[in-house]
N, C-alpha and C. Protein backbone atom coordinates (compact mmCIF):
# COMPACT_ATOMS: atom_id res chain seq x y z
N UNK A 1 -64.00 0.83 -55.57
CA UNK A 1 -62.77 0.33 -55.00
C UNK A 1 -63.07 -0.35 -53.66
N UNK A 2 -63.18 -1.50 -53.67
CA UNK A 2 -63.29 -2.66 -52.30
C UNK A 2 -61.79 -2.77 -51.72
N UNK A 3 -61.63 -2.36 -50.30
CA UNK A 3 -60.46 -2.58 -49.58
C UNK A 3 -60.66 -4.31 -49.20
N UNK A 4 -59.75 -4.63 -49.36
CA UNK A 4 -59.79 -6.08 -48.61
C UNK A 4 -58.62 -6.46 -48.08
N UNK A 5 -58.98 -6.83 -47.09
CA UNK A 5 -57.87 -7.01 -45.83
C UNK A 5 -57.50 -8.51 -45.58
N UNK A 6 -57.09 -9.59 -45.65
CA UNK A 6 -56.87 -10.88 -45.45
C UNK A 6 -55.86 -11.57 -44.01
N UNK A 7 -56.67 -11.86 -43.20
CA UNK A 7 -56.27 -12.76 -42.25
C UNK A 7 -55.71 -13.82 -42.12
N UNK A 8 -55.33 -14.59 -41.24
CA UNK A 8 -55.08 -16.40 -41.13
C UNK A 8 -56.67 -16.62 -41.54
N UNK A 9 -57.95 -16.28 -40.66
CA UNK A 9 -59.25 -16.67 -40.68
C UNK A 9 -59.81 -15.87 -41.21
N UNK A 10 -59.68 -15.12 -41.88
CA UNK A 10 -60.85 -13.92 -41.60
C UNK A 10 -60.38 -12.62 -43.03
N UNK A 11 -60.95 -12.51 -43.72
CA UNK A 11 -61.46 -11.47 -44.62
C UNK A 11 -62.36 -10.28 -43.87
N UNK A 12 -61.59 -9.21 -44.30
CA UNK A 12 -62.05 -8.00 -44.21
C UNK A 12 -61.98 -7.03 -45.15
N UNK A 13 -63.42 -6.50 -45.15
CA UNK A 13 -64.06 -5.97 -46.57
C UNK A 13 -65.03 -4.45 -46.19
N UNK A 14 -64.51 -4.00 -47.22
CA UNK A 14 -65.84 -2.95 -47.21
C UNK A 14 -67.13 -2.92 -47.33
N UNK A 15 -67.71 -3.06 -47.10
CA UNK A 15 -69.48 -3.68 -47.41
C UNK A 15 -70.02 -2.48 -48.49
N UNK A 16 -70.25 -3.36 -49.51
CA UNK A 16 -70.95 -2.65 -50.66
C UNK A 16 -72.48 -2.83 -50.00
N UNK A 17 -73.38 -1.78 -51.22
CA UNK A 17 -74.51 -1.42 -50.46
C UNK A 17 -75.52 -2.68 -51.07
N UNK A 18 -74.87 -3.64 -52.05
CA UNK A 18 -75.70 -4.68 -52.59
C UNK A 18 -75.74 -5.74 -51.08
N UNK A 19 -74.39 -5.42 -50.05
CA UNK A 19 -74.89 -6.67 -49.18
C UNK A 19 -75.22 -6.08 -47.87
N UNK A 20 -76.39 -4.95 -48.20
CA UNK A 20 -77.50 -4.58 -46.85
C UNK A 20 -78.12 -6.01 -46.46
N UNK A 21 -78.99 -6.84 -46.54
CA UNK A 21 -79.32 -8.35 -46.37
C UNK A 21 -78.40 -8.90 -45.29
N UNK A 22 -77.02 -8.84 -46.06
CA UNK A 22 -76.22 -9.74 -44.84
C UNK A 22 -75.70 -8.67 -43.50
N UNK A 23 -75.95 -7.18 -43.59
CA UNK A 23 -75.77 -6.74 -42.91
C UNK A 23 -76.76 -5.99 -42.03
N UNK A 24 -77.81 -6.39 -42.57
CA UNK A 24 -79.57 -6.03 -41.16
C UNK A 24 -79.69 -7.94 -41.03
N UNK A 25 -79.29 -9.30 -41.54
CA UNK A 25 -79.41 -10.31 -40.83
C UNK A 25 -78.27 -9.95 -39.42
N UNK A 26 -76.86 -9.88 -39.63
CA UNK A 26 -76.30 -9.69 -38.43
C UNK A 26 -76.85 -8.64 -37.56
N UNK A 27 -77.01 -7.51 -37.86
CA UNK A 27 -77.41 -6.20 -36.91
C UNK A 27 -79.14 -6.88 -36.32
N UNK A 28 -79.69 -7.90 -36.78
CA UNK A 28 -81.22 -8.31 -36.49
C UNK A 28 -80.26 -9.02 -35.12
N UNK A 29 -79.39 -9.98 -35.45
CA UNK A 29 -79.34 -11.82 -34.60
C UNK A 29 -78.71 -10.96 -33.66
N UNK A 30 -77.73 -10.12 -33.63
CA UNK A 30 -76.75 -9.60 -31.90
C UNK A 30 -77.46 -8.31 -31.67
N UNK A 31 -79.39 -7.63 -32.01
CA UNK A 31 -79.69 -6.29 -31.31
C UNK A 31 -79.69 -7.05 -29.52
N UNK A 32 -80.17 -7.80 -29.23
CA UNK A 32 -79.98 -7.65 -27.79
C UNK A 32 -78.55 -7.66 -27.32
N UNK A 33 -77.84 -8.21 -27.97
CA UNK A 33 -75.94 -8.82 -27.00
C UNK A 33 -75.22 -7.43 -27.39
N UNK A 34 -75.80 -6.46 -28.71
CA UNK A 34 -75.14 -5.29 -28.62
C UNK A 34 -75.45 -4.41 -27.72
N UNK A 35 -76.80 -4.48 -27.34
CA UNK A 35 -77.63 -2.92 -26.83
C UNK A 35 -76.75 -2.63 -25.74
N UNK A 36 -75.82 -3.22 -24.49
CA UNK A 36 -75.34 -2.69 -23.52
C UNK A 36 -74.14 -1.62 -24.26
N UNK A 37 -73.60 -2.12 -25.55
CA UNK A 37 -72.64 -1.40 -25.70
C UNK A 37 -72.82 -0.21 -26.89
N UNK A 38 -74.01 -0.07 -27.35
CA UNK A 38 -74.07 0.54 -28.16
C UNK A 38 -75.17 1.66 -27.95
N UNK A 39 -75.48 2.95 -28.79
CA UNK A 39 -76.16 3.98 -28.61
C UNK A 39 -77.80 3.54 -28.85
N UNK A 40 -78.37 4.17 -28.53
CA UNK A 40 -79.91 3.65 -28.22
C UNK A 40 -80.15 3.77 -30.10
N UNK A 41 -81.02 2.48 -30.22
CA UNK A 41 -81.37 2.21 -32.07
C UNK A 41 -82.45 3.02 -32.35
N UNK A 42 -82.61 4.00 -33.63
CA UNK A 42 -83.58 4.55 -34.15
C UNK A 42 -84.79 3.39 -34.25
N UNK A 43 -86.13 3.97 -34.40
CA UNK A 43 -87.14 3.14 -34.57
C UNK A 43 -86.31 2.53 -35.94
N UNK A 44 -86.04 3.55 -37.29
CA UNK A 44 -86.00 2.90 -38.49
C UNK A 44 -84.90 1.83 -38.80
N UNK A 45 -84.10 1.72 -37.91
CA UNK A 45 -82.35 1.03 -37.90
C UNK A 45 -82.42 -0.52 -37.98
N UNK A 46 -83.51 -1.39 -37.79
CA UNK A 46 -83.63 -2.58 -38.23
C UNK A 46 -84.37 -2.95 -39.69
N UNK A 47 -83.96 -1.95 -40.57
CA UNK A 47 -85.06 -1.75 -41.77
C UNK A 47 -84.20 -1.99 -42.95
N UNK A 48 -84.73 -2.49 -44.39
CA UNK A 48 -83.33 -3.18 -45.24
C UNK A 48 -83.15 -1.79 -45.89
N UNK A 49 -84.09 -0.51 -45.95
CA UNK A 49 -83.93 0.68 -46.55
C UNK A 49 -82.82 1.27 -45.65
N UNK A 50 -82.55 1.50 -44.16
CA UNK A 50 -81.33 1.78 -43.52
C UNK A 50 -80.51 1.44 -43.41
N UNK A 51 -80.24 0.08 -43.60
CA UNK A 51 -79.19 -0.71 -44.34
C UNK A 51 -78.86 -0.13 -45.20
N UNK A 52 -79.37 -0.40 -46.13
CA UNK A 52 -78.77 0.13 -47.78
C UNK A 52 -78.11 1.80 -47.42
N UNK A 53 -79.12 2.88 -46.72
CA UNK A 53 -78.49 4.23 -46.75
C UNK A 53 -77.29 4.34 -45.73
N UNK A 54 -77.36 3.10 -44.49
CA UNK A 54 -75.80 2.91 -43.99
C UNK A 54 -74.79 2.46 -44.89
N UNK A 55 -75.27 1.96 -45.78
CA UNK A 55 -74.01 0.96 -46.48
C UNK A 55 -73.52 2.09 -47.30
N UNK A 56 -74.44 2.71 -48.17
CA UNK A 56 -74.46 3.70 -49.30
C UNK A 56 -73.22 5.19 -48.76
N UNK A 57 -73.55 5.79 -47.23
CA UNK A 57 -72.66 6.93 -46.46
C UNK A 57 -71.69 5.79 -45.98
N UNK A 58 -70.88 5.20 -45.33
CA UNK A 58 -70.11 4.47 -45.33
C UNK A 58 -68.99 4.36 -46.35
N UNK A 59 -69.64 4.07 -47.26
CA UNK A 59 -69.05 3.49 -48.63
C UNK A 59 -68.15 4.91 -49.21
N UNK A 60 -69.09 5.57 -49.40
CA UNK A 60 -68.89 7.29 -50.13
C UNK A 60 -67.67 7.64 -48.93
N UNK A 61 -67.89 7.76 -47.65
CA UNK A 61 -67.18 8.73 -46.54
C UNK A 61 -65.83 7.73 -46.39
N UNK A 62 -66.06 6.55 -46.66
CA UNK A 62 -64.09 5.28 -46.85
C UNK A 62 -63.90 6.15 -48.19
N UNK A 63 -64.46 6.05 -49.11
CA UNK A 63 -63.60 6.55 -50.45
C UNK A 63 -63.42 7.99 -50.26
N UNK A 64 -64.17 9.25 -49.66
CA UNK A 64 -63.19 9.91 -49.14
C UNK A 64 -62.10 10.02 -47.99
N UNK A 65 -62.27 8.78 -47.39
CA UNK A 65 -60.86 8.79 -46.81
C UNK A 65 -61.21 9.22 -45.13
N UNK A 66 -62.73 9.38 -45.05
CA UNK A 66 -63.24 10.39 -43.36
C UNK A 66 -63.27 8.88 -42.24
N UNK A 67 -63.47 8.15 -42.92
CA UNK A 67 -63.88 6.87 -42.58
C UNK A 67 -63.25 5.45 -42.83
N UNK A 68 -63.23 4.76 -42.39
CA UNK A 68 -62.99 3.12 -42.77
C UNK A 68 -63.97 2.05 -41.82
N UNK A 69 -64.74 1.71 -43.03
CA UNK A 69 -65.87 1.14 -42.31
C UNK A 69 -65.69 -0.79 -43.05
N UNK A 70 -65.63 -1.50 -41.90
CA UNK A 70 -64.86 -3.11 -43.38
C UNK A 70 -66.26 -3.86 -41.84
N UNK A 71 -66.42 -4.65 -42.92
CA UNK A 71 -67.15 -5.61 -41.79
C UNK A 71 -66.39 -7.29 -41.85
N UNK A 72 -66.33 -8.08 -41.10
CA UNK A 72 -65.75 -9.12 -40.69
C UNK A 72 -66.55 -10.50 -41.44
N UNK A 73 -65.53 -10.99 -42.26
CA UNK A 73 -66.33 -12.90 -42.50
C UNK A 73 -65.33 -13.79 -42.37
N UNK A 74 -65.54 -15.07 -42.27
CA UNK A 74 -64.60 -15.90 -42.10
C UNK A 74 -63.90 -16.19 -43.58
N UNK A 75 -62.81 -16.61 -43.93
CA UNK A 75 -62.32 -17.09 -44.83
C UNK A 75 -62.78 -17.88 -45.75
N UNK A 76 -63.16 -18.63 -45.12
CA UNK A 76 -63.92 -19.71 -45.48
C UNK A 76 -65.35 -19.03 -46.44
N UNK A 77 -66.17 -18.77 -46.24
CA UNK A 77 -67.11 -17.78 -46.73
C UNK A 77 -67.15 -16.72 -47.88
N UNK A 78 -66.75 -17.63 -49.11
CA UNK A 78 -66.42 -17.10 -50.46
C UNK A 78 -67.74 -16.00 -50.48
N UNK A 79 -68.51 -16.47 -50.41
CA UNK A 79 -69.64 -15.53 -50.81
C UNK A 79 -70.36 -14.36 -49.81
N UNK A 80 -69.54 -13.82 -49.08
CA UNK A 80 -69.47 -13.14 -47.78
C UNK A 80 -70.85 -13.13 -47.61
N UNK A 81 -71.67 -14.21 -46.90
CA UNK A 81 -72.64 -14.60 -46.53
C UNK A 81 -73.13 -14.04 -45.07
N UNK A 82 -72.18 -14.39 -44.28
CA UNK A 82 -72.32 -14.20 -43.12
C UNK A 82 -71.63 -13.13 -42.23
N UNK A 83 -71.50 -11.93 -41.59
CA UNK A 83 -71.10 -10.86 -41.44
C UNK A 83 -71.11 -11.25 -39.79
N UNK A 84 -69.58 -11.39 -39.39
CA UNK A 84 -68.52 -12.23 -38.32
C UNK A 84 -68.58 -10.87 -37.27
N UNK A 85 -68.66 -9.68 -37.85
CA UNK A 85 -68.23 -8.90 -36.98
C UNK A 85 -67.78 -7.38 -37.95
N UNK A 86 -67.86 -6.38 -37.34
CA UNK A 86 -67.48 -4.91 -37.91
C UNK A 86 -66.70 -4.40 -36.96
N UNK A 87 -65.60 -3.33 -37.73
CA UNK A 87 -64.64 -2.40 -37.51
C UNK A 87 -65.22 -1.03 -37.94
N UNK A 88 -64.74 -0.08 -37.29
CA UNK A 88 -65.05 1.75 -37.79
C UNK A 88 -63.73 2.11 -37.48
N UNK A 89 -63.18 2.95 -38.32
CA UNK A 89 -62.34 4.01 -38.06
C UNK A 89 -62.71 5.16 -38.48
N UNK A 90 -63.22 5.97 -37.56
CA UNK A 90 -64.22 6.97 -37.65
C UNK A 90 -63.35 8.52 -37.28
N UNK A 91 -63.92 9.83 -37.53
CA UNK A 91 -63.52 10.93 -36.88
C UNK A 91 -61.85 11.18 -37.81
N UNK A 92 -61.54 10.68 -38.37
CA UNK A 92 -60.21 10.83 -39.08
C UNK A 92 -59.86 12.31 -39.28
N UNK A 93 -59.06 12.53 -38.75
CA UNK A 93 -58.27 14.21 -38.64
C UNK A 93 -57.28 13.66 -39.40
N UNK A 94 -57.06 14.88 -40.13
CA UNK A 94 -55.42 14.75 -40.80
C UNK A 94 -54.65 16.49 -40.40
N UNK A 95 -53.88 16.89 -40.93
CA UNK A 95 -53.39 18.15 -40.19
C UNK A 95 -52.48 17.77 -39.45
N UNK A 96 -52.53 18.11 -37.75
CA UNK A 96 -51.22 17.83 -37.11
C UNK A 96 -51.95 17.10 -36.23
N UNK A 97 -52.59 15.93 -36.50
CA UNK A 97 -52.70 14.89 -35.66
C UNK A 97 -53.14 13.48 -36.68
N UNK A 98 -53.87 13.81 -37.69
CA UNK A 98 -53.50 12.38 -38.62
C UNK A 98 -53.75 11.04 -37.50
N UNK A 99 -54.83 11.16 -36.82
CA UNK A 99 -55.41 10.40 -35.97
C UNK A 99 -56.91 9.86 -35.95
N UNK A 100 -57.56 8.92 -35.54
CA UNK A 100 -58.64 8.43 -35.92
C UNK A 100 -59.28 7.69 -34.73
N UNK A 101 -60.55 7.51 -34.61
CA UNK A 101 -60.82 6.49 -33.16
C UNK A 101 -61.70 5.30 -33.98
N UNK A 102 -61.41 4.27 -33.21
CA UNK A 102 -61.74 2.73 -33.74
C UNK A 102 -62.96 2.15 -32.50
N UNK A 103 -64.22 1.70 -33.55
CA UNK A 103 -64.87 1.39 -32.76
C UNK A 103 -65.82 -0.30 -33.63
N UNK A 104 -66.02 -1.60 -32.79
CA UNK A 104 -66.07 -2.72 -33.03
C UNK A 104 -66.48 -3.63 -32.64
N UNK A 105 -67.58 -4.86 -33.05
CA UNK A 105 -68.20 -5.42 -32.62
C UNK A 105 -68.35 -6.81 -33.48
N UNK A 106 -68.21 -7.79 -32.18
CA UNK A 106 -68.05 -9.09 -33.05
C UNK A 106 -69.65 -9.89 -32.77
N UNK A 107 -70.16 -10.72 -33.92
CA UNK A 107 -71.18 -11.16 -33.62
C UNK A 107 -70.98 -12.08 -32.26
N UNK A 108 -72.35 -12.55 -31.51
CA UNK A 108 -72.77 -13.19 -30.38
C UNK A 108 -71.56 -14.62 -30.05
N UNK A 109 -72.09 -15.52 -31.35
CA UNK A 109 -72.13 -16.77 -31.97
C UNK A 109 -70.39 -17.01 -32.48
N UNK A 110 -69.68 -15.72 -32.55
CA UNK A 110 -68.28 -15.61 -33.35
C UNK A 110 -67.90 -15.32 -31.61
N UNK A 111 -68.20 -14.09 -30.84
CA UNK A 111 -67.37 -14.22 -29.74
C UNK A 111 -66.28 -14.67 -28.90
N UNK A 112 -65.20 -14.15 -28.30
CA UNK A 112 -64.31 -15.42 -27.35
C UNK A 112 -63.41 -15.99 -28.52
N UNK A 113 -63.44 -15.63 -29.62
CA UNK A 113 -62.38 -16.46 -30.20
C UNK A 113 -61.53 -16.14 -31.25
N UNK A 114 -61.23 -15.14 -31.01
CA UNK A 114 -59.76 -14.42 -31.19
C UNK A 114 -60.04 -13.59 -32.26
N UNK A 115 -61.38 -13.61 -32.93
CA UNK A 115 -61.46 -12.59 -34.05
C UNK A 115 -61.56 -11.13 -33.84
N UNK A 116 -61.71 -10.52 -32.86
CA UNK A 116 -61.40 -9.11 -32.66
C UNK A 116 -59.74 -8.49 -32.81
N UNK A 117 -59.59 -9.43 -32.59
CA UNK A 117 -57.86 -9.08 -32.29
C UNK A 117 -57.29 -9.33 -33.33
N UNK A 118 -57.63 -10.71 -34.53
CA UNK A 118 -57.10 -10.61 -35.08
C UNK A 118 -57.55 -9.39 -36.19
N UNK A 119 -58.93 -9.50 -36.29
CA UNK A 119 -59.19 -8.70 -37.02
C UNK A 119 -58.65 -7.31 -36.97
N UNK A 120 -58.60 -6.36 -35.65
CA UNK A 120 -58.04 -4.91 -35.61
C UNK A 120 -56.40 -5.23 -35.60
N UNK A 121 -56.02 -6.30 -35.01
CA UNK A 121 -54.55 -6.29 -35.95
C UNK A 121 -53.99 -5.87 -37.24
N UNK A 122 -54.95 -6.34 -38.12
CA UNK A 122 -54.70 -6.52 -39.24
C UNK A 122 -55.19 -5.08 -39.70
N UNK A 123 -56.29 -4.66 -39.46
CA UNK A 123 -56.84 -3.31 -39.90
C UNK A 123 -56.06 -2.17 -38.99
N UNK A 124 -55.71 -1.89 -37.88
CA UNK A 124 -54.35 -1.03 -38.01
C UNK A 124 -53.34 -1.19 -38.73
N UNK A 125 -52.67 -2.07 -39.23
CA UNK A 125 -51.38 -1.87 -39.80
C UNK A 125 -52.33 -1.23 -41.02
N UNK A 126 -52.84 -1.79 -41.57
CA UNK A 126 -53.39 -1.26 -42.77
C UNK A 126 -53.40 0.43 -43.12
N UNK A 127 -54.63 0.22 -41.45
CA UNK A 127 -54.66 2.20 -41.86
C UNK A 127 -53.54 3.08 -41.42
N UNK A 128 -52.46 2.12 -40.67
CA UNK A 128 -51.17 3.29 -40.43
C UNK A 128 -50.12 2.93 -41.44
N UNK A 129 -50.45 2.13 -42.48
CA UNK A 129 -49.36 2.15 -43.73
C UNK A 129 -49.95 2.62 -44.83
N UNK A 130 -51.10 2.16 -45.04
CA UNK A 130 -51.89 2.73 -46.18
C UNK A 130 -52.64 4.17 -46.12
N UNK A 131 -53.03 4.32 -45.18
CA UNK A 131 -53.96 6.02 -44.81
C UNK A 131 -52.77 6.88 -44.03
N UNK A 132 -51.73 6.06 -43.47
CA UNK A 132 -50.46 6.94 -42.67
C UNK A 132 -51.23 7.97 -41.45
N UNK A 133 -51.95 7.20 -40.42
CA UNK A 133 -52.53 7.19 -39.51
C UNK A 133 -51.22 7.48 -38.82
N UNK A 134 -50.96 8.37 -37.57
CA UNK A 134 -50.08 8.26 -36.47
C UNK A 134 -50.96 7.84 -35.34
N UNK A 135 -51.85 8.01 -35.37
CA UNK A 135 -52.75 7.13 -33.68
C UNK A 135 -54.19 6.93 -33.88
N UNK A 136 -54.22 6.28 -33.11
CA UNK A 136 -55.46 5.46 -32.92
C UNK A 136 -56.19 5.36 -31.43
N UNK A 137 -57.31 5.92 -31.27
CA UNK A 137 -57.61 6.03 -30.43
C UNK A 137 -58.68 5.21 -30.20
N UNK A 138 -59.23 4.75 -29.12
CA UNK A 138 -60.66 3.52 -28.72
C UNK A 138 -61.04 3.93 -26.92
N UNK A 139 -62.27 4.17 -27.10
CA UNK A 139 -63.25 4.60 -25.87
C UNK A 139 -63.67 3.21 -25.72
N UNK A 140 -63.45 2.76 -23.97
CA UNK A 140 -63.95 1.66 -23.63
C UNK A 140 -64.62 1.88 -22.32
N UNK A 141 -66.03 0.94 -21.97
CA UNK A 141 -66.44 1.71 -20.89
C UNK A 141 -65.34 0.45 -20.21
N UNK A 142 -65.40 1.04 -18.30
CA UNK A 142 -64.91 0.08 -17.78
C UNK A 142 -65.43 -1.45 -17.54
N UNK A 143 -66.79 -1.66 -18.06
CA UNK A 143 -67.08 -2.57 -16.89
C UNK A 143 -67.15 -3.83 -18.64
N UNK A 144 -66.82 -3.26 -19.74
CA UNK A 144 -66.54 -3.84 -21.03
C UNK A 144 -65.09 -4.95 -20.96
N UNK A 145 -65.16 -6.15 -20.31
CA UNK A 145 -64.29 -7.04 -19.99
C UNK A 145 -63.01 -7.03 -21.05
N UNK A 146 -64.08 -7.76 -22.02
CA UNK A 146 -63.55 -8.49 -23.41
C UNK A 146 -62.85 -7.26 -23.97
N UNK A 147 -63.65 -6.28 -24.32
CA UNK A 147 -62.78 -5.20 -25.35
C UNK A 147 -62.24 -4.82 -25.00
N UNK A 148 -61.62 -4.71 -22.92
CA UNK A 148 -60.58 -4.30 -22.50
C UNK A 148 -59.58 -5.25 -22.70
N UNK A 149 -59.53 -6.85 -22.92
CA UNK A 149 -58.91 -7.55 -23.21
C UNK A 149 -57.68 -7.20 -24.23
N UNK A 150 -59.32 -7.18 -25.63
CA UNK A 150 -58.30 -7.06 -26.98
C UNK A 150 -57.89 -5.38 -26.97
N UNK A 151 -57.83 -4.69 -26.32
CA UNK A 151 -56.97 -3.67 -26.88
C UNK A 151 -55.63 -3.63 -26.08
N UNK A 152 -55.81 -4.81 -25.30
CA UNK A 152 -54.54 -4.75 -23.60
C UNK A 152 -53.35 -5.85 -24.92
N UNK A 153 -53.87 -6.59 -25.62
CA UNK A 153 -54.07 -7.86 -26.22
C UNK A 153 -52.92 -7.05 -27.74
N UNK A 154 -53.10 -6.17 -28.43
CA UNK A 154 -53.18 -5.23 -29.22
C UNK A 154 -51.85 -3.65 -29.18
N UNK A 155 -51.73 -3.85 -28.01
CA UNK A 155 -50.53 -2.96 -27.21
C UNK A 155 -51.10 -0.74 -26.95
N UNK A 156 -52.14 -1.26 -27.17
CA UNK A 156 -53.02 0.35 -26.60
C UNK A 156 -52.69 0.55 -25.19
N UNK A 157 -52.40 1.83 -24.64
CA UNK A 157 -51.99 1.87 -23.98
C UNK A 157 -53.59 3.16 -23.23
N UNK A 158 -53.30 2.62 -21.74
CA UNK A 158 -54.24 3.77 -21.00
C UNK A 158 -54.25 5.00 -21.06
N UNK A 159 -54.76 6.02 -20.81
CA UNK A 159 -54.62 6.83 -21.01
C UNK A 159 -55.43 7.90 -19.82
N UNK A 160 -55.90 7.35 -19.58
CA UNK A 160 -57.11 8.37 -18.74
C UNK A 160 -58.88 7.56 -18.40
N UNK A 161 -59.72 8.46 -17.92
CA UNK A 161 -60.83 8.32 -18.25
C UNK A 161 -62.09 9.53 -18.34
N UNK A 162 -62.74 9.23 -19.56
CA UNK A 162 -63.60 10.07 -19.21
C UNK A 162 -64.82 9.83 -19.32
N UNK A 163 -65.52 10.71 -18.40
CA UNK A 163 -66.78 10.34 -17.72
C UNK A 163 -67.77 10.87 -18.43
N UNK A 164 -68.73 9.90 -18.47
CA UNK A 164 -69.47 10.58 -19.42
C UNK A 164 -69.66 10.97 -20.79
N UNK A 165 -68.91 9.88 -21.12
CA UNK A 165 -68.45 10.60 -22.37
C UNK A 165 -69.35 10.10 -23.61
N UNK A 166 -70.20 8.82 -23.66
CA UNK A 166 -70.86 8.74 -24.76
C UNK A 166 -72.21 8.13 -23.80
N UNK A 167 -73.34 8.32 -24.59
CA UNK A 167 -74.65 8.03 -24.62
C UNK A 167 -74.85 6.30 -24.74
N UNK A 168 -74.77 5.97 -24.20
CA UNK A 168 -74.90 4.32 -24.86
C UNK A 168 -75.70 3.55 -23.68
N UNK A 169 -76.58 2.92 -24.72
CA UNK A 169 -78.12 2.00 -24.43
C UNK A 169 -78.90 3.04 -23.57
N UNK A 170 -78.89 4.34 -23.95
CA UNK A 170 -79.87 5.55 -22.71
C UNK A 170 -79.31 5.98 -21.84
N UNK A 171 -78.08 5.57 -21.53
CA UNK A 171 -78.12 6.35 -20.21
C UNK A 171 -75.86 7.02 -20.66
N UNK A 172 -75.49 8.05 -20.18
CA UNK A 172 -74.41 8.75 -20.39
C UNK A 172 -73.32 7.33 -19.75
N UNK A 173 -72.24 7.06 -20.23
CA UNK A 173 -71.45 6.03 -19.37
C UNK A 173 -69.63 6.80 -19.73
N UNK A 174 -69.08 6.56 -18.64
CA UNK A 174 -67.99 6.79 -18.51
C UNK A 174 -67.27 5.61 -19.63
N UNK A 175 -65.91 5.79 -20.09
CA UNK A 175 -65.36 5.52 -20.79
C UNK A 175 -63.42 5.65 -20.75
N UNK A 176 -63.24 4.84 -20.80
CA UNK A 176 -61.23 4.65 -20.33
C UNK A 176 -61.14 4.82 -21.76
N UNK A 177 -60.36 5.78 -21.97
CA UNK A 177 -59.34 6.36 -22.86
C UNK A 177 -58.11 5.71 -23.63
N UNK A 178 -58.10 4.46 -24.51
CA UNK A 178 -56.31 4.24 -24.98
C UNK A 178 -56.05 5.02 -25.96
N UNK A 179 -55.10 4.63 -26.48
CA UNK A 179 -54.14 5.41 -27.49
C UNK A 179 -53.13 3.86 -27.93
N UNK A 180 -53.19 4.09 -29.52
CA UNK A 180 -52.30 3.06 -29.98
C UNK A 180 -51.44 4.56 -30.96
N UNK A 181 -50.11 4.65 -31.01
CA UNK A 181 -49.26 5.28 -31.55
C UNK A 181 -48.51 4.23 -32.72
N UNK A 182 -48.77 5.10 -34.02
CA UNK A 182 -47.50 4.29 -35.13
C UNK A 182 -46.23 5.22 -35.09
N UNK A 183 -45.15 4.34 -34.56
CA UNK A 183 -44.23 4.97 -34.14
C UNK A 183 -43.35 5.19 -35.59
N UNK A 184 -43.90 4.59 -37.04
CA UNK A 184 -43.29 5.13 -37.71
C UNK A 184 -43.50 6.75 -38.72
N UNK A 185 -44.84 6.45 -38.05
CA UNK A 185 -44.88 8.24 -38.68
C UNK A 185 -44.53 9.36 -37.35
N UNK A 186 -43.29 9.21 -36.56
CA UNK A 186 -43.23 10.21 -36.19
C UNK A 186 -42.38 10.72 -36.53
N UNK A 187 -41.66 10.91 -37.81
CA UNK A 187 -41.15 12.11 -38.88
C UNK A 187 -42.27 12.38 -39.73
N UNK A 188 -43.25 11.87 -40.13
CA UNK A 188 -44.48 12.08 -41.39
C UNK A 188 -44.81 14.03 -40.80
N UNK A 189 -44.41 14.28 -42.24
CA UNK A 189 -45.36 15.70 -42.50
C UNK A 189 -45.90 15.59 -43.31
N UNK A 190 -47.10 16.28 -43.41
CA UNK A 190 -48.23 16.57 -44.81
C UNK A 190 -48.89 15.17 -44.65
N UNK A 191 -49.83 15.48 -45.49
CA UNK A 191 -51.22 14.08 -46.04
C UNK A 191 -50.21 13.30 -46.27
């Protein structure tokens, strides 16, 4: 079962594990423009065998429902060739919070031009009509311009900060706290 999400520009898809290729070419072309924002890379993480076993847990953990993992192409790009950018909705609680945190990265070369926004536009409504998500949560460090942009951009609201809170490129970095609320599940009980 492939989720597919459709934009003005932009298709969003689950990445099957046949398109590891298009997804260690993107994770190869942005390892330097990601490393400030991301957790320090295993030796094995530029390899088409870790590909495939990312694509393979991904795939399994969306169809149980723990996860939503879609990566980004342009419209245009029948043959999802080129991989624009990725979404996570990771950590998914259900119980009495039915909440999830969203984490996202647009290639180098795609940057600056509106595909983050449109893209998590489109993939919240999704997971708060289709998965019946009540919130959404996203860790941003401060000194992260752009992604403070699109979530200001998006209607997330502040929340706090906390320090220290994830490991990223080696060293511990503080992190501002939003919260996006779907204000229509606040009667939703049960799964």
């Amino acid at each position: 079962m492939v989720i597919q999400i459709t934009t003005e520009r932009l298709v969003l898809r689950t990445p099957t594990k046949s398109m590891h290729e298009q997804m260690l070419a993107y994770w190869k072309r942005n390892k330097k423009f990601f490393q400030p924002w991301v957790p320090t890379y295993p030796d094995n993480y530029f390899t088409e065998e870790n590909a495939k076993e990312f694509l393979n847990a991904s795939w399994m953990m969306t169809l149980r429902r723990q996860i939503l993992y879609l990566a980004i192409f342009h419209k245009d790009d029948k043959d999802f060739g080129c991989v624009l950018g990725d979404l996570t909705y990771s950590h998914i609680q259900r119980g009495s919070s039915h909440s999830c945190f969203l984490g996202y990265k647009v290639d180098e070369k795609a940057n600056g031009r509106g595909y983050a926004t449109e893209a998590i536009r489109a993939a919240n409504e999704y997971i708060f009509k289709k998965w019946k998500l009540h919130r959404i949560d996203a860790n941003i460090m401060p000194h992260n311009k752009g992604s403070l942009r699109v979530v200001g951009k998006l209607g997330f609201e502040k929340e706090g900060l906390s320090r220290k809170l994830l490991k990223i490129n080696g060293k511990w970095q503080d992190h501002i706290r939003f919260g996006l609320i779907n204000d229509a599940m606040s009667d939703f009980i049960g799964d």
